[in-house]
PDB file of N, CA and C in Angstrom:
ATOM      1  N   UNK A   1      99.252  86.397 146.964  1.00  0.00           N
ATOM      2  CA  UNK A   1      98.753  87.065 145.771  1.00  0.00           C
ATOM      3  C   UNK A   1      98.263  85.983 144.810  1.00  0.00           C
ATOM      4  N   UNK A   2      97.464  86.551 144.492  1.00  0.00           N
ATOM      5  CA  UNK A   2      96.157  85.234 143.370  1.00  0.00           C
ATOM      6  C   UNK A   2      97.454  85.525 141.837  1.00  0.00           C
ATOM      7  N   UNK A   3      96.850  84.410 140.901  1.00  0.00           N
ATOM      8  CA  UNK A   3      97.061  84.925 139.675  1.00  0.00           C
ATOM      9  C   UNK A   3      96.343  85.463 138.900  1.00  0.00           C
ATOM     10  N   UNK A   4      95.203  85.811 139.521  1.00  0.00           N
ATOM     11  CA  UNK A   4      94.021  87.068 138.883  1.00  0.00           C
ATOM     12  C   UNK A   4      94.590  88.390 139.366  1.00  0.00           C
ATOM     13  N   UNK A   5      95.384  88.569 140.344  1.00  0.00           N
ATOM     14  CA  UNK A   5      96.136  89.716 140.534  1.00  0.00           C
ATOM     15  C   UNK A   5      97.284  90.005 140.303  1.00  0.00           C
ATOM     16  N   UNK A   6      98.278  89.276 140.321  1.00  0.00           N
ATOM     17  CA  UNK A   6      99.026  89.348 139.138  1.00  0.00           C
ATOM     18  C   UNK A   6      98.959  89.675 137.931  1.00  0.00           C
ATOM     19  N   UNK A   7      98.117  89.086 137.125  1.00  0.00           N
ATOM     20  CA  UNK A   7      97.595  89.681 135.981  1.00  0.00           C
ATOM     21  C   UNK A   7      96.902  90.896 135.986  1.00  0.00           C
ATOM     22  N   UNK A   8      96.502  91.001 136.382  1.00  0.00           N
ATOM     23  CA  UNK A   8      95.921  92.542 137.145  1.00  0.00           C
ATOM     24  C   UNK A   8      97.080  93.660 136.859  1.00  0.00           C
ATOM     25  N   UNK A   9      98.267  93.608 137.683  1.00  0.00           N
ATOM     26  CA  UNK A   9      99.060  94.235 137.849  1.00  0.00           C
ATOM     27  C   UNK A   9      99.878  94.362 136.776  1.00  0.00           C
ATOM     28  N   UNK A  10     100.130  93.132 136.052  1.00  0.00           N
ATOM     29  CA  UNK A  10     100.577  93.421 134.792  1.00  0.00           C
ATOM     30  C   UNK A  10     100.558  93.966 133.903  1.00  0.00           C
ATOM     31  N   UNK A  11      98.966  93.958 133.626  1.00  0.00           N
ATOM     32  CA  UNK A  11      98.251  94.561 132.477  1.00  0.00           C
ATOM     33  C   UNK A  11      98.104  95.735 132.709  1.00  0.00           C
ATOM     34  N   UNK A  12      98.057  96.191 134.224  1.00  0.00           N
ATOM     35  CA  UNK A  12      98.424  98.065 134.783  1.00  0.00           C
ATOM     36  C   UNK A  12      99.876  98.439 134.247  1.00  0.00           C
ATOM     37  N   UNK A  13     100.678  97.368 134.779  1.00  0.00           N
ATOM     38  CA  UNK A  13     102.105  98.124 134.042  1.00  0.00           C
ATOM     39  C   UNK A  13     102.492  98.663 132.493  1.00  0.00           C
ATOM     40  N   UNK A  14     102.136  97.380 132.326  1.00  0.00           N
ATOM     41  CA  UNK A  14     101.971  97.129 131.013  1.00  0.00           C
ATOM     42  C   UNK A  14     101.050  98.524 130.374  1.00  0.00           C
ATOM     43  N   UNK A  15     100.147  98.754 130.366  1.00  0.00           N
ATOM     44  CA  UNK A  15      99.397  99.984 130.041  1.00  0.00           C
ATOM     45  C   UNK A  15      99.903 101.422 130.083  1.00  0.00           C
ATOM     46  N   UNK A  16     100.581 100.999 131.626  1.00  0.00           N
ATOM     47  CA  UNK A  16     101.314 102.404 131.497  1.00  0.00           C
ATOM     48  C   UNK A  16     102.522 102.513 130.986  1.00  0.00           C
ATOM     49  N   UNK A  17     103.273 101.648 130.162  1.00  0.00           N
ATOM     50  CA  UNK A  17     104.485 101.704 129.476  1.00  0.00           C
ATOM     51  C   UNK A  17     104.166 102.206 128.393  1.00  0.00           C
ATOM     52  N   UNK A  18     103.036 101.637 127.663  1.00  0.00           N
ATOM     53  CA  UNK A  18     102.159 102.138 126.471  1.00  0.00           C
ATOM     54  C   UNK A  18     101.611 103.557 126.413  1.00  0.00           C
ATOM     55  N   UNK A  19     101.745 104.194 127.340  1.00  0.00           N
ATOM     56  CA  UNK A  19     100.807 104.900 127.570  1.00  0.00           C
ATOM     57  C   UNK A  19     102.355 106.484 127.882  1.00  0.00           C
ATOM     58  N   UNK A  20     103.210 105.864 128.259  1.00  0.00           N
ATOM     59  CA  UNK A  20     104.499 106.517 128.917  1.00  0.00           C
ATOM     60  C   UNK A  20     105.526 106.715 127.507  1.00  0.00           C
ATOM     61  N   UNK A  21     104.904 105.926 126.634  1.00  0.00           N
ATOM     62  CA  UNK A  21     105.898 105.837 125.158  1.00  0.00           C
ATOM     63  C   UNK A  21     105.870 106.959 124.264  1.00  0.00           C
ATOM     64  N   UNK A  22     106.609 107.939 123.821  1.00  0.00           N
ATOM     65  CA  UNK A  22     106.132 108.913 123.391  1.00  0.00           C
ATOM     66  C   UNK A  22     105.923 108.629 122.264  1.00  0.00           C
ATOM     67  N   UNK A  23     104.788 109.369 121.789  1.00  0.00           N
ATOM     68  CA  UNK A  23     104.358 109.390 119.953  1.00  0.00           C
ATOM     69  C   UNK A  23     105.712 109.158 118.904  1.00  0.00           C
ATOM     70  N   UNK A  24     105.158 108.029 118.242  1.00  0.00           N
ATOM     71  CA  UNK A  24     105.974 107.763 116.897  1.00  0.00           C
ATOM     72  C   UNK A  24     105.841 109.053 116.157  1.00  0.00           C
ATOM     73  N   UNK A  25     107.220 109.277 115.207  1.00  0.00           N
ATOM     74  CA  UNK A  25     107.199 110.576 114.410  1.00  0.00           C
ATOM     75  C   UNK A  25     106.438 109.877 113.369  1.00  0.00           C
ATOM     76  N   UNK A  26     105.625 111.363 112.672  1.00  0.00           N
ATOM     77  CA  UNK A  26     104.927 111.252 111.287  1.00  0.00           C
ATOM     78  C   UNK A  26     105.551 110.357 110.389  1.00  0.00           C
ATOM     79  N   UNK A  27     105.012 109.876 109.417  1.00  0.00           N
ATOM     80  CA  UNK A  27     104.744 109.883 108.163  1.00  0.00           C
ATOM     81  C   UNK A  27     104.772 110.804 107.325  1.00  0.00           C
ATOM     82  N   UNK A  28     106.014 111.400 106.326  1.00  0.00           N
ATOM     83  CA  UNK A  28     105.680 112.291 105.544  1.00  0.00           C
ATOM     84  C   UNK A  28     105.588 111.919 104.159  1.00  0.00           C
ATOM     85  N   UNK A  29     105.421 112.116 103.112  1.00  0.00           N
ATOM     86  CA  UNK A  29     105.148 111.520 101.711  1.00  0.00           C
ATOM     87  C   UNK A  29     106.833 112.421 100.657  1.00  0.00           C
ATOM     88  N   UNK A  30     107.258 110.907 100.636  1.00  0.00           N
ATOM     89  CA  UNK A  30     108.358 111.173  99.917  1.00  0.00           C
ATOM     90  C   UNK A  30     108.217 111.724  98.303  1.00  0.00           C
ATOM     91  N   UNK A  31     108.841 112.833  98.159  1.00  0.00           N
ATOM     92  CA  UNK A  31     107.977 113.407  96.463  1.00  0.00           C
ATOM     93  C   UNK A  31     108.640 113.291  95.456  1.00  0.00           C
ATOM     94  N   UNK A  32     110.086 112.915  95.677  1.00  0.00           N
ATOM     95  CA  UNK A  32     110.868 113.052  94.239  1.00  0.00           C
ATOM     96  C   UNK A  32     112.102 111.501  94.710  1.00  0.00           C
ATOM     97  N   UNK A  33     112.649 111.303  93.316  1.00  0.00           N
ATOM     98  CA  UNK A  33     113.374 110.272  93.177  1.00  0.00           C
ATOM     99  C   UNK A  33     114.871 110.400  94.473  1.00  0.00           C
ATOM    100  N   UNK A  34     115.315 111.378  94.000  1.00  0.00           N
ATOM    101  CA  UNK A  34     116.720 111.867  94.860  1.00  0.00           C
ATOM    102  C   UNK A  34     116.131 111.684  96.539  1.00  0.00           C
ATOM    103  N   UNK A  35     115.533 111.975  96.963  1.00  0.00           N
ATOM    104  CA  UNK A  35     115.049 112.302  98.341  1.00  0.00           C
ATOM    105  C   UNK A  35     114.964 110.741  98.654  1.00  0.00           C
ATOM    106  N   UNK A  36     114.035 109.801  97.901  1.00  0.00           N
ATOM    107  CA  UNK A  36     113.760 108.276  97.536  1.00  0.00           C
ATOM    108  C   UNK A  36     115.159 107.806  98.187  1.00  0.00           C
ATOM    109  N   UNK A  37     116.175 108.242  97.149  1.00  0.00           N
ATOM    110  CA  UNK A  37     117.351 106.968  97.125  1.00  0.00           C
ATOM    111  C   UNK A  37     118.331 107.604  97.907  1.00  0.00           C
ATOM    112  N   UNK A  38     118.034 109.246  98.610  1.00  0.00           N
ATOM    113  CA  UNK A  38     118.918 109.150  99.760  1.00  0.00           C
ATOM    114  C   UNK A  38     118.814 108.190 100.740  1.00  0.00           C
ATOM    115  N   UNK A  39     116.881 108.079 101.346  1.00  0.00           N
ATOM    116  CA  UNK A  39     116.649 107.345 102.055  1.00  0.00           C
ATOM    117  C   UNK A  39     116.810 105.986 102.014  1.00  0.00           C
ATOM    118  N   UNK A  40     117.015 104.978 100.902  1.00  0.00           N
ATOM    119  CA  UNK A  40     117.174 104.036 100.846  1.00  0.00           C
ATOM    120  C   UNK A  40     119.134 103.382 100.623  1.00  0.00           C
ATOM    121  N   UNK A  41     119.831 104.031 100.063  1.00  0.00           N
ATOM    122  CA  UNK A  41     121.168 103.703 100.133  1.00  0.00           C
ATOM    123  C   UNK A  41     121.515 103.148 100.989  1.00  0.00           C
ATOM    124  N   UNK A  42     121.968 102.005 100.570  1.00  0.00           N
ATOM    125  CA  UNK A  42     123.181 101.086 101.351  1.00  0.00           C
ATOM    126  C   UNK A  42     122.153 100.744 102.643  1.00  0.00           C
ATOM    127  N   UNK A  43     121.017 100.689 102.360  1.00  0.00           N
ATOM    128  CA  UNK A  43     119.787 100.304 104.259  1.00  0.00           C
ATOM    129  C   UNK A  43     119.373  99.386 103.610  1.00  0.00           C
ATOM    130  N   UNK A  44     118.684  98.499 104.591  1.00  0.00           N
ATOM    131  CA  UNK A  44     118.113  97.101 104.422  1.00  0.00           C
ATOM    132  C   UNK A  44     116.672  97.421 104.739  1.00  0.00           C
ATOM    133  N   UNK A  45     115.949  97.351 104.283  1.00  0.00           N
ATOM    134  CA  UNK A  45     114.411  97.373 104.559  1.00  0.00           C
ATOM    135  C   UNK A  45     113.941  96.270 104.823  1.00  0.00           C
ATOM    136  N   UNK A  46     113.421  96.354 106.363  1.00  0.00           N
ATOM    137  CA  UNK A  46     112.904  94.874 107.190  1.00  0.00           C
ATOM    138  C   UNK A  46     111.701  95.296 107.929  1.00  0.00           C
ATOM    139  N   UNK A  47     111.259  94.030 108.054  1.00  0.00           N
ATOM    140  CA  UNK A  47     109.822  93.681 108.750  1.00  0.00           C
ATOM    141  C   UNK A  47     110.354  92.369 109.230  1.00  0.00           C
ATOM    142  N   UNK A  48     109.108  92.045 109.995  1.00  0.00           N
ATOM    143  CA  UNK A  48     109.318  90.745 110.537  1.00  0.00           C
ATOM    144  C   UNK A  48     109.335  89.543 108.979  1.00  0.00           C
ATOM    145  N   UNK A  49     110.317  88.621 109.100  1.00  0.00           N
ATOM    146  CA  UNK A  49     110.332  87.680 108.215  1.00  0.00           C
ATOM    147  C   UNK A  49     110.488  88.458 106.708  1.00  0.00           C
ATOM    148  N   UNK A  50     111.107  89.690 106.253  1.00  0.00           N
ATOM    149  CA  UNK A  50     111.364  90.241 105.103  1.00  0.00           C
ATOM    150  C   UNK A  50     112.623  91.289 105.787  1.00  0.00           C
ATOM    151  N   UNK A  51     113.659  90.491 104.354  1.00  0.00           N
ATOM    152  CA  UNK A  51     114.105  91.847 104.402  1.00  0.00           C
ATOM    153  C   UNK A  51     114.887  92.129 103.139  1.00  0.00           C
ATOM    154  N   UNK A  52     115.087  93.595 102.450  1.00  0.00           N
ATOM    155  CA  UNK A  52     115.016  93.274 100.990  1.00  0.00           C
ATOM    156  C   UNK A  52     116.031  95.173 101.123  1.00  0.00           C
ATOM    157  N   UNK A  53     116.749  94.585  99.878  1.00  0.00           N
ATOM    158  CA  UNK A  53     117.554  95.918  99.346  1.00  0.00           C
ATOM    159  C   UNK A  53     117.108  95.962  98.092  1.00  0.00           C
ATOM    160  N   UNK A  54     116.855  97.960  98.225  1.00  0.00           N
ATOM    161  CA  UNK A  54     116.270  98.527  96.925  1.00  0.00           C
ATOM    162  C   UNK A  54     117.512  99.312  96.872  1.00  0.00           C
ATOM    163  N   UNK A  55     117.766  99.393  95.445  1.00  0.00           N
ATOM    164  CA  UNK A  55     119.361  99.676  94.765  1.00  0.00           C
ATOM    165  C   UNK A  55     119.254 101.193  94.163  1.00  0.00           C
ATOM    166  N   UNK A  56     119.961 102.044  94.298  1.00  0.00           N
ATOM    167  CA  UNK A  56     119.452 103.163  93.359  1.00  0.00           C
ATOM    168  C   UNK A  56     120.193 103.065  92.282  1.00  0.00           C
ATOM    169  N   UNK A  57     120.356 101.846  91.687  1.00  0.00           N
ATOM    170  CA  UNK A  57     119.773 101.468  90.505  1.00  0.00           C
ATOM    171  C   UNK A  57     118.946 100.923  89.828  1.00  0.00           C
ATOM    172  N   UNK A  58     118.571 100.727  90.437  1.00  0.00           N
ATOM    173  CA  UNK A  58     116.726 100.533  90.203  1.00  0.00           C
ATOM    174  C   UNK A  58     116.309  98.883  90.165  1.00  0.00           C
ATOM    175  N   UNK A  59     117.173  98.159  91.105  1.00  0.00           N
ATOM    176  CA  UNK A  59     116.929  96.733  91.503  1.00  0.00           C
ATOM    177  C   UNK A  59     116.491  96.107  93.012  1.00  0.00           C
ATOM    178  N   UNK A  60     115.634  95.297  92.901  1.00  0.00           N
ATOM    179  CA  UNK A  60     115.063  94.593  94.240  1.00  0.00           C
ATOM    180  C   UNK A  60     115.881  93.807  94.214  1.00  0.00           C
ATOM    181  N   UNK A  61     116.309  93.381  95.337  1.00  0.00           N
ATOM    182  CA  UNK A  61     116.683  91.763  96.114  1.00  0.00           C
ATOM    183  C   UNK A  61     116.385  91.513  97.485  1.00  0.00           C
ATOM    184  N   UNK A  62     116.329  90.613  97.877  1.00  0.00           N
ATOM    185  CA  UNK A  62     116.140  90.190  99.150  1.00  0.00           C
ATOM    186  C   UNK A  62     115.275  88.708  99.383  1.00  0.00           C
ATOM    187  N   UNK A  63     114.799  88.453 101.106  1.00  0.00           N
ATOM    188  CA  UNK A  63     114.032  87.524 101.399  1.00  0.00           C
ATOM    189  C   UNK A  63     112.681  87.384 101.916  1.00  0.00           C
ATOM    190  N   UNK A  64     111.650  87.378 101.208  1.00  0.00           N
ATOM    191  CA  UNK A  64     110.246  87.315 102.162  1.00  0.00           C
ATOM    192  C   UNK A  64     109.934  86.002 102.554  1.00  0.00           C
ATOM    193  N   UNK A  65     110.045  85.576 103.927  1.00  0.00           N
ATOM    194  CA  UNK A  65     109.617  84.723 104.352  1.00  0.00           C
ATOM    195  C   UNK A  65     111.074  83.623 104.389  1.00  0.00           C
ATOM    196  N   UNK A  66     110.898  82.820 103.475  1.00  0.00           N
ATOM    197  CA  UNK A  66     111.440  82.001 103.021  1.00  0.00           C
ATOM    198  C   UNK A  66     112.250  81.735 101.113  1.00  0.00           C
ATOM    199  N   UNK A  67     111.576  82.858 100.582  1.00  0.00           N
ATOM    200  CA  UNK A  67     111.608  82.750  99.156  1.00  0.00           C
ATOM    201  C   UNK A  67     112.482  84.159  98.658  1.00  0.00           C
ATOM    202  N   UNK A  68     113.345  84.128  97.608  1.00  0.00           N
ATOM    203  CA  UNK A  68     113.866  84.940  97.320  1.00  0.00           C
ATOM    204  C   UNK A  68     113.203  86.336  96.696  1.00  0.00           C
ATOM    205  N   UNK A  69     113.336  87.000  96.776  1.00  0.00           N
ATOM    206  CA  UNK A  69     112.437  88.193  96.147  1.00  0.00           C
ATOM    207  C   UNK A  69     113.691  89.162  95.090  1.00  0.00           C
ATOM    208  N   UNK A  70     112.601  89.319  93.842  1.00  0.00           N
ATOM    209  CA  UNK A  70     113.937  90.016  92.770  1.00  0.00           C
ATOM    210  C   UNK A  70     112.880  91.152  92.487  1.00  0.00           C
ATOM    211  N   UNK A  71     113.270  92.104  91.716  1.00  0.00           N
ATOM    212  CA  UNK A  71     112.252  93.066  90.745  1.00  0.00           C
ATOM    213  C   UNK A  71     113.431  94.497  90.179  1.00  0.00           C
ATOM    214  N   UNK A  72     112.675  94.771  89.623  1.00  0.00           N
ATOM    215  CA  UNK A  72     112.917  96.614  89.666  1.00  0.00           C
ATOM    216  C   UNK A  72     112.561  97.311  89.656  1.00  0.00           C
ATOM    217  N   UNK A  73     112.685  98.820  90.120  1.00  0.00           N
ATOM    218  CA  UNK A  73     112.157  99.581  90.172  1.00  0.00           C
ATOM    219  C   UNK A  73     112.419 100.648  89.074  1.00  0.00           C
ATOM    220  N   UNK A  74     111.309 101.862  89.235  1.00  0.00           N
ATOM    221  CA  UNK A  74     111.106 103.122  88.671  1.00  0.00           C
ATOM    222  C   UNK A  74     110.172 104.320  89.549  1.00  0.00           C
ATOM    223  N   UNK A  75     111.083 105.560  89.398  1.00  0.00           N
ATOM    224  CA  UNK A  75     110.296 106.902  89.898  1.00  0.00           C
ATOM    225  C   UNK A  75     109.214 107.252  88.886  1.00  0.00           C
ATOM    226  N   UNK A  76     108.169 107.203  88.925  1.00  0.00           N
ATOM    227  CA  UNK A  76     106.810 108.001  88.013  1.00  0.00           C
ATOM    228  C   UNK A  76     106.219 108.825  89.149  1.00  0.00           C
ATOM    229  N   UNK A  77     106.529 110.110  88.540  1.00  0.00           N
ATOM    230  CA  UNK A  77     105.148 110.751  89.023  1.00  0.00           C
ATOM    231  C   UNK A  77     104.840 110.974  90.157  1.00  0.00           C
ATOM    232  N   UNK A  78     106.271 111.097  90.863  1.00  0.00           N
ATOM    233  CA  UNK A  78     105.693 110.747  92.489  1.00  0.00           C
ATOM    234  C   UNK A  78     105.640 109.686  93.110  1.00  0.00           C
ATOM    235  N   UNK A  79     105.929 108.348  92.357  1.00  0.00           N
ATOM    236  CA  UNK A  79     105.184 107.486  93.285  1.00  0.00           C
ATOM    237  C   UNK A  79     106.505 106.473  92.712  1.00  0.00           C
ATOM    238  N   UNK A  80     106.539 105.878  93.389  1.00  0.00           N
ATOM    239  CA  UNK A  80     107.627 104.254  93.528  1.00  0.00           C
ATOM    240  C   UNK A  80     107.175 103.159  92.923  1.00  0.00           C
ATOM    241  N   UNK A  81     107.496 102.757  91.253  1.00  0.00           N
ATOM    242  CA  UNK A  81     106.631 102.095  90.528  1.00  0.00           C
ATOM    243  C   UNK A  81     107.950 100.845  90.582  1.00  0.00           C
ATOM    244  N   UNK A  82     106.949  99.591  90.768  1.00  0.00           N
ATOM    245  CA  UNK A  82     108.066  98.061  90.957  1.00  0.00           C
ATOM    246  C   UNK A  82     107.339  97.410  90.182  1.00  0.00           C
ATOM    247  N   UNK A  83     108.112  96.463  89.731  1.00  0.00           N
ATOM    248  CA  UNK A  83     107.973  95.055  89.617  1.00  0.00           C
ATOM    249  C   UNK A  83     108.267  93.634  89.993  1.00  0.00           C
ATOM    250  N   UNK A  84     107.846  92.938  90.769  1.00  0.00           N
ATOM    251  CA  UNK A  84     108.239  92.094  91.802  1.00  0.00           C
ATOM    252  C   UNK A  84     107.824  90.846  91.508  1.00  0.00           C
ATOM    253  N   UNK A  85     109.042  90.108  91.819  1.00  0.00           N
ATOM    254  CA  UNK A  85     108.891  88.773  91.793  1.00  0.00           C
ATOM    255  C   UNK A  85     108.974  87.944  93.331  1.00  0.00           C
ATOM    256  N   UNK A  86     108.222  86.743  93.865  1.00  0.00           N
ATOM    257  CA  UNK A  86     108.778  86.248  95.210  1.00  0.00           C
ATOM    258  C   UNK A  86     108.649  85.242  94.980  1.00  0.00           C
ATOM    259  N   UNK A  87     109.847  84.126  95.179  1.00  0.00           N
ATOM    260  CA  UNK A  87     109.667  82.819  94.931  1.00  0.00           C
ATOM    261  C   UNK A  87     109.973  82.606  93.414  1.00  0.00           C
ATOM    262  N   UNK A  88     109.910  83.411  92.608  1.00  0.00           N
ATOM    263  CA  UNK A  88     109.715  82.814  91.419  1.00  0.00           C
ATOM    264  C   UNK A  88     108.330  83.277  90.497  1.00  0.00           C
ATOM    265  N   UNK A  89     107.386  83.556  91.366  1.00  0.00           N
ATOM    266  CA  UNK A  89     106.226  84.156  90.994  1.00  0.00           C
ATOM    267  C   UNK A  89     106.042  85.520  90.620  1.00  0.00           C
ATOM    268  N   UNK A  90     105.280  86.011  89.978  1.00  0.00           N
ATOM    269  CA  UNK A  90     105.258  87.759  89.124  1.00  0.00           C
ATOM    270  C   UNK A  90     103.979  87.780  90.572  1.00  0.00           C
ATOM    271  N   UNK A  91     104.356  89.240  91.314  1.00  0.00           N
ATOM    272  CA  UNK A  91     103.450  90.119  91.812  1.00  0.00           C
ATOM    273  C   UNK A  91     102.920  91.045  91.391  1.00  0.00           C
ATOM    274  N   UNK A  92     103.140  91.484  89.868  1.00  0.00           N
ATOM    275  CA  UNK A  92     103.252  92.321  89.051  1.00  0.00           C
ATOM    276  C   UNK A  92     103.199  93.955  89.500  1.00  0.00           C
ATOM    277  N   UNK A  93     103.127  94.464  88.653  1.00  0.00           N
ATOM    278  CA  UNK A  93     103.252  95.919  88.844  1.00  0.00           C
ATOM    279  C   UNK A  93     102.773  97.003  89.163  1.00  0.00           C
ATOM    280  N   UNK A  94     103.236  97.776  90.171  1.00  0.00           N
ATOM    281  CA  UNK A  94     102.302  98.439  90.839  1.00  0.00           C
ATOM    282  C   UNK A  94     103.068  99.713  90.928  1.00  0.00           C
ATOM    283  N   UNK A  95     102.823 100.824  91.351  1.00  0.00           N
ATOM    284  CA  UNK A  95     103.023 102.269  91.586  1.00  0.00           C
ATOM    285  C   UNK A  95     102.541 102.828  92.974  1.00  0.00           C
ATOM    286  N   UNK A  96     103.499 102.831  94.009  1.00  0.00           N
ATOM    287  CA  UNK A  96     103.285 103.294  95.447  1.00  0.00           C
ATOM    288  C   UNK A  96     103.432 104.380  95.743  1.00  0.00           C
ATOM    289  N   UNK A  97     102.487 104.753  96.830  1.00  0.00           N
ATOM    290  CA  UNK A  97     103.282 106.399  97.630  1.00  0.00           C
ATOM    291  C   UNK A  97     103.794 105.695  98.516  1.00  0.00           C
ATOM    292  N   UNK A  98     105.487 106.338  98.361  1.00  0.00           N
ATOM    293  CA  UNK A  98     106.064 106.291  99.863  1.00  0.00           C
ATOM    294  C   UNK A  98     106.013 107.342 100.681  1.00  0.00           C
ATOM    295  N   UNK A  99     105.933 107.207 101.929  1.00  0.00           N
ATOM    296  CA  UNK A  99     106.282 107.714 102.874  1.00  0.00           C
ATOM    297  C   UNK A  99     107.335 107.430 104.156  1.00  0.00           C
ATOM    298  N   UNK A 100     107.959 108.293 105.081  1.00  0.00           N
ATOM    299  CA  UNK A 100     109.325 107.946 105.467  1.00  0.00           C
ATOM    300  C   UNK A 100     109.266 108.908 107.044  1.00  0.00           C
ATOM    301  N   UNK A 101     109.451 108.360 107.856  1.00  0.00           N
ATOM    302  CA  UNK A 101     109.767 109.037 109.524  1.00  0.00           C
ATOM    303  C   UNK A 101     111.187 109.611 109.198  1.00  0.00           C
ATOM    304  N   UNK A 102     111.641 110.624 109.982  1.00  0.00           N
ATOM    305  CA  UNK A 102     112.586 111.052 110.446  1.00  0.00           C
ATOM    306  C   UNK A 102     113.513 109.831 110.921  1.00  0.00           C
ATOM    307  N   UNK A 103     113.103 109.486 111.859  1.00  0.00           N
ATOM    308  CA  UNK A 103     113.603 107.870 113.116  1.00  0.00           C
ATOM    309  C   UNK A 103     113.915 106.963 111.778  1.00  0.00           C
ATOM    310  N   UNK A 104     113.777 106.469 110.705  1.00  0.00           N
ATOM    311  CA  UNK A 104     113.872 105.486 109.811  1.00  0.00           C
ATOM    312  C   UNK A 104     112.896 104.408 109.533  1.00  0.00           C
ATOM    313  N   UNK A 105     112.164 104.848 109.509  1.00  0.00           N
ATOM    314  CA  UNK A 105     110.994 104.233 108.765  1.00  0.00           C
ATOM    315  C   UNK A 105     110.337 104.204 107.816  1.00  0.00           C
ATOM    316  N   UNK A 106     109.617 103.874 106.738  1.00  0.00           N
ATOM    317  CA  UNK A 106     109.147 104.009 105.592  1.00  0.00           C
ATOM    318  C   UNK A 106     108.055 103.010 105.076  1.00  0.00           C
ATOM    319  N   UNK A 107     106.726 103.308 104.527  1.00  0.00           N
ATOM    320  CA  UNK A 107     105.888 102.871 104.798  1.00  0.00           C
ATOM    321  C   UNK A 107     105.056 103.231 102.661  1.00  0.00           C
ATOM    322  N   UNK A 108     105.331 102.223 102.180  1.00  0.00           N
ATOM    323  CA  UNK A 108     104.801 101.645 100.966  1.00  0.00           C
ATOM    324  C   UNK A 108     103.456 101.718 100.827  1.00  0.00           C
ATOM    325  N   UNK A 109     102.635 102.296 100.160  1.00  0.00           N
ATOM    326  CA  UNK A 109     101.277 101.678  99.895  1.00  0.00           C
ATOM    327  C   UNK A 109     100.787 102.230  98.363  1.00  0.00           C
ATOM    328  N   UNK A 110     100.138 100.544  98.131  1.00  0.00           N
ATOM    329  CA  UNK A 110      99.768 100.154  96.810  1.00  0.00           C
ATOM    330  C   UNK A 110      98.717 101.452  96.378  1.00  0.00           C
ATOM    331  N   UNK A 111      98.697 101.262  94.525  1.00  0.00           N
ATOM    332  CA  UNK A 111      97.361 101.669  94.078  1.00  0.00           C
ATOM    333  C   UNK A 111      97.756 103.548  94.241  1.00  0.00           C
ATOM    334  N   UNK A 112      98.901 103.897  94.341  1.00  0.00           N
ATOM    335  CA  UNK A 112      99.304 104.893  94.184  1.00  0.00           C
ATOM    336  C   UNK A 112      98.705 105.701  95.581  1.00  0.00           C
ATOM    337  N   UNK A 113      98.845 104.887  96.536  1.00  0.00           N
ATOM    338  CA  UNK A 113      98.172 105.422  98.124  1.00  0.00           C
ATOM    339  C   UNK A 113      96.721 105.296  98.263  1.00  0.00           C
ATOM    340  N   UNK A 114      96.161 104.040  97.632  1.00  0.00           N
ATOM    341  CA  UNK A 114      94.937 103.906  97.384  1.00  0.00           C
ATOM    342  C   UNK A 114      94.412 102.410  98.343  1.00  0.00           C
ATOM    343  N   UNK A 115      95.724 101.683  98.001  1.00  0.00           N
ATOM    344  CA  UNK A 115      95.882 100.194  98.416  1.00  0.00           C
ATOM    345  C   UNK A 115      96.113  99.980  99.949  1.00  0.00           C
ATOM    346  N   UNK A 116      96.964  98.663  99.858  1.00  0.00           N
ATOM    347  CA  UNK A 116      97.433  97.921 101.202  1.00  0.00           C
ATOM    348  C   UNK A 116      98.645  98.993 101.267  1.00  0.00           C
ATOM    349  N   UNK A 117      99.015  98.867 102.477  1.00  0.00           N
ATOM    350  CA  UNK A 117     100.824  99.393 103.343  1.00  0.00           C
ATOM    351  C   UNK A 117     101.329  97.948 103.634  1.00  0.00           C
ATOM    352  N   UNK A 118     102.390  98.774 103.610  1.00  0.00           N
ATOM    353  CA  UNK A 118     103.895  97.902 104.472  1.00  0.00           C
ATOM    354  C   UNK A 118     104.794  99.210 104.581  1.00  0.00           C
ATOM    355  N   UNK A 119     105.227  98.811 106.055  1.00  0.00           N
ATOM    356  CA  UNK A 119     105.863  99.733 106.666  1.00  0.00           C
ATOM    357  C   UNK A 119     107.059  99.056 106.716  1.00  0.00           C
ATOM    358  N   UNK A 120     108.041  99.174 106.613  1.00  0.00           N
ATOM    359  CA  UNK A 120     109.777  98.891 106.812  1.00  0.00           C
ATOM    360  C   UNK A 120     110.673  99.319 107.791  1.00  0.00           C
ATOM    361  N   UNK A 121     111.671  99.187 108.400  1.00  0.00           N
ATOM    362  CA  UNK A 121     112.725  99.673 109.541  1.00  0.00           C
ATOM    363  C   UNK A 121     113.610  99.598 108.538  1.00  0.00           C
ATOM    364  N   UNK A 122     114.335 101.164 108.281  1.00  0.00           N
ATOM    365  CA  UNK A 122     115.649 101.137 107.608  1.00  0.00           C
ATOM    366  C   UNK A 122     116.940 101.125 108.552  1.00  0.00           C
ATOM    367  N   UNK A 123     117.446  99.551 107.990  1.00  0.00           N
ATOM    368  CA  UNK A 123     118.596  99.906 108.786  1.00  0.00           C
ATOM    369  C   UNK A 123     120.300  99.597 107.890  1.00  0.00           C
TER     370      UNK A 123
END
């Protein structure tokens, strides 16, 4: 067997694992504060190289990357309004829609669902 067929075969398996994976659950849009800080209590919200606790008292902590991350938060309106610091630096302030899987997931985006995402694993 070549290693052009090997690879071959791989990239067949491989495809069909992808392909064999069943659909990730939705995204639904989290609407009120209480619903917010059920989902977040006492969980660690991570990504690769971040991972950060939101307090339902309305405080950030954690690590992105390498640098400490602080802020706080507020419910407006629907939307998950922070203020964030990383490293030491102001990211300043912004107002997100969250949204949240069943499975534990939850997925941030800026500009009041206008902006960038970040998606999180609550664990």
């Amino acid at each position: 067997m070549t290693g052009d067929d090997m690879h071959g075969i791989l990239f067949g398996l491989f495809a069909t694992l992808l392909l064999a994976t069943p659909a990730s659950a939705e995204f639904a849009k989290v609407k009120d504060q209480s619903e917010f800080v059920s989902l977040i209590s006492g969980k660690t919200l991570s990504r690769p190289f971040v991972k950060l606790q939101v307090s339902p008292d309305g405080r950030i902590s954690g690590r992105g990357v390498r640098w400490d991350v602080t802020g706080t938060w507020t419910w407006e309106n629907g939307y998950f309004c922070r203020d964030l610091y990383w490293g030491g630096d102001a990211l300043g302030y912004n107002c997100q829609e969250v949204k949240a899987t069943p499975n534990g997931r939850i997925r941030f985006t800026s500009d009041k669902g206008k902006g960038d995402s970040a998606a999180f694993r609550l664990n």
